[in-house]
Protein backbone atom coordinates (compact mmCIF):
# COMPACT_ATOMS: atom_id res chain seq x y z
CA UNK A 1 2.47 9.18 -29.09
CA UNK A 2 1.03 12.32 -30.84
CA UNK A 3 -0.81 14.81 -28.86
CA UNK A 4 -2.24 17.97 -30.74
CA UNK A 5 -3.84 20.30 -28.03
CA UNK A 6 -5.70 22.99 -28.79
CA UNK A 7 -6.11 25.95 -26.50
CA UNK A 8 -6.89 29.44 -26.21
CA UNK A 9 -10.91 29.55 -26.44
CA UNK A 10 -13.40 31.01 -23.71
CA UNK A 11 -16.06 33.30 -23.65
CA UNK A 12 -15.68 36.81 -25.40
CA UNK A 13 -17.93 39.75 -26.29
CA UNK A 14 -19.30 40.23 -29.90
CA UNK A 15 -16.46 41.83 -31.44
CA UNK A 16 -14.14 40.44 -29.57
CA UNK A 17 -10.95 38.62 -30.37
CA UNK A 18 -9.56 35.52 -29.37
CA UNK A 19 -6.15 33.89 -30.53
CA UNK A 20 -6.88 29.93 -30.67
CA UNK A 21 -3.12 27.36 -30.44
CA UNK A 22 -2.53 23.84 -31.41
CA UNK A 23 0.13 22.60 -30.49
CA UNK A 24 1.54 19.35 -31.37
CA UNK A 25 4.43 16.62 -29.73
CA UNK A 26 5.14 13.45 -31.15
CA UNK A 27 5.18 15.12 -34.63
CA UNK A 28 7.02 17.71 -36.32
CA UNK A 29 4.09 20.30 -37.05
CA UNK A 30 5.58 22.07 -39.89
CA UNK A 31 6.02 19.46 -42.08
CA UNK A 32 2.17 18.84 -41.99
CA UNK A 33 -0.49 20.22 -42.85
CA UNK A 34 -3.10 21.60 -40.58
CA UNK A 35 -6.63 23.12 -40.25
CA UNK A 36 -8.94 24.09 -37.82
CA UNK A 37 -13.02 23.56 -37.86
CA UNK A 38 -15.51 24.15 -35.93
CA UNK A 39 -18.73 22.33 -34.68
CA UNK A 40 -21.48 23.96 -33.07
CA UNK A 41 -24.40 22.15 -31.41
CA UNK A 42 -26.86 20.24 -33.68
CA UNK A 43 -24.68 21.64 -36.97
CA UNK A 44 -21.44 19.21 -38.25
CA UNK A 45 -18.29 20.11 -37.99
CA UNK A 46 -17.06 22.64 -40.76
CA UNK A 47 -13.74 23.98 -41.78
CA UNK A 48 -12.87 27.23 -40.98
CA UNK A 49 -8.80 27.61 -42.10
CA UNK A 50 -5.90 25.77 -43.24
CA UNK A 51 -2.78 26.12 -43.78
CA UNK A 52 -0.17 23.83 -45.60
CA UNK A 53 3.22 22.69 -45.09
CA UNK A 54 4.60 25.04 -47.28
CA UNK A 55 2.58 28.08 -45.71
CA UNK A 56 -0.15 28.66 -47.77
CA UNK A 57 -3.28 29.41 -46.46
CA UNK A 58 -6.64 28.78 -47.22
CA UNK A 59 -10.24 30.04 -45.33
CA UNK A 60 -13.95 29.45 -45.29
CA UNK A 61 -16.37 32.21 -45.99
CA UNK A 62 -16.77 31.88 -42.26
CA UNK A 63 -13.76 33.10 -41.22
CA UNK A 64 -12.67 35.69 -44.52
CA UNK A 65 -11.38 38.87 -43.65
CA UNK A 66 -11.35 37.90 -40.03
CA UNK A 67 -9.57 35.08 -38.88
CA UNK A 68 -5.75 34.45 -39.41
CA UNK A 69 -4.24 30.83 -39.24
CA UNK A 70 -0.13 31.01 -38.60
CA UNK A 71 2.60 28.71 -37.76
CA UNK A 72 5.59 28.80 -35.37
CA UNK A 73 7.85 26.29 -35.99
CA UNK A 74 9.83 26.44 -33.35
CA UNK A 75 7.08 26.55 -31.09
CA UNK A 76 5.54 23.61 -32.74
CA UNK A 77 2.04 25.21 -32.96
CA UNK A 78 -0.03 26.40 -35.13
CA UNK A 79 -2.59 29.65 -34.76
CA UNK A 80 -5.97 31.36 -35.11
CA UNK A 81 -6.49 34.33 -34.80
CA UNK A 82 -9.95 35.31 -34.78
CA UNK A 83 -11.08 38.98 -34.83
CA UNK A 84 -15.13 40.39 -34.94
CA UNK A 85 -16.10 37.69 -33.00
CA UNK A 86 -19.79 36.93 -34.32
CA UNK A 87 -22.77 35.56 -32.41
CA UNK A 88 -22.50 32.95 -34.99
CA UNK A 89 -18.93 32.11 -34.19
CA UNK A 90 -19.65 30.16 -30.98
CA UNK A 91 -18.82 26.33 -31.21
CA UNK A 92 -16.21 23.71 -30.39
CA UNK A 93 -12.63 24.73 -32.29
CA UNK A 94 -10.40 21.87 -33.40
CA UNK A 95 -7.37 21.21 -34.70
CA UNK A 96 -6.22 18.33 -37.28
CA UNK A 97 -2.76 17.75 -39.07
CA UNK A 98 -2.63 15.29 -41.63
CA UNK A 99 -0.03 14.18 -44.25
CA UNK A 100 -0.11 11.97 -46.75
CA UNK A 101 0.78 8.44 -45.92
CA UNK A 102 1.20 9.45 -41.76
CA UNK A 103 -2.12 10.03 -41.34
CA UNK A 104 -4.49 12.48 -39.63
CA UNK A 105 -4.78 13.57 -36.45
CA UNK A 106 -7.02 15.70 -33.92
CA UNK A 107 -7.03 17.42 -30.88
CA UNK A 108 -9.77 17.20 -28.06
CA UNK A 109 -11.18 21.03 -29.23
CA UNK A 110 -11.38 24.03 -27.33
CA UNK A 111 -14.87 25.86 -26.58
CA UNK A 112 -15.27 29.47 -27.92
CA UNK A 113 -18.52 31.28 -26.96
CA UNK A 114 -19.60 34.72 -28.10
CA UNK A 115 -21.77 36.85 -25.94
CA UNK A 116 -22.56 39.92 -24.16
């Protein structure tokens, strides 16, 4: 059965920093490739980073210059790190992994909320 469960969110100051996880059993993370969005209340759910199989990387103009998406293999997992925390930034963070032909799948989110 594949599980991808995200982790890591809470409530932080504007500013702030928070380092968001996803990590995955059933599949082998690396070979997929994975992104993480966002949904806030009343909006739909946007992209924010992704990063392929091979390691490139790819953001939204929401999260340029200040959030970092990684992988650890052997950890299974892959990252955010997400720096200058905006009052904008608040919402429901989730991971998907997806590969051609296996599918795509999602975690249950993890809440992140910005404020002072």
């Amino acid at each position: 059965q594949v599980q991808l469960v995200e982790s890591g969110g809470g409530l932080v100051q504007p500013g702030g920093s928070l380092r968001l996880s996803c990590a995955a059993s059933g599949i082998t993370l690396s070979v997929y490739a994975v992104g993480w969005y966002r949904q806030a209340p009343g909006k739909q759910r946007e992209s924010v980073a992704t990063i392929t199989a091979a390691g490139s990387t790819n953001y939204a103009d929401v999260g340029k210059g200040r959030f970092t998406i990684s992988r650890d293999n052997a950890k299974n997992t892959v990252y955010l790190q997400m720096n200058s925390l905006l009052p904008e930034d608040p919402a429901v963070y989730y991971c998907s992994a997806r590969r051609v032909s296996f599918g795509e799948f999602w975690g249950q989110g993890t809440q992140v909320t910005v404020s002072s």
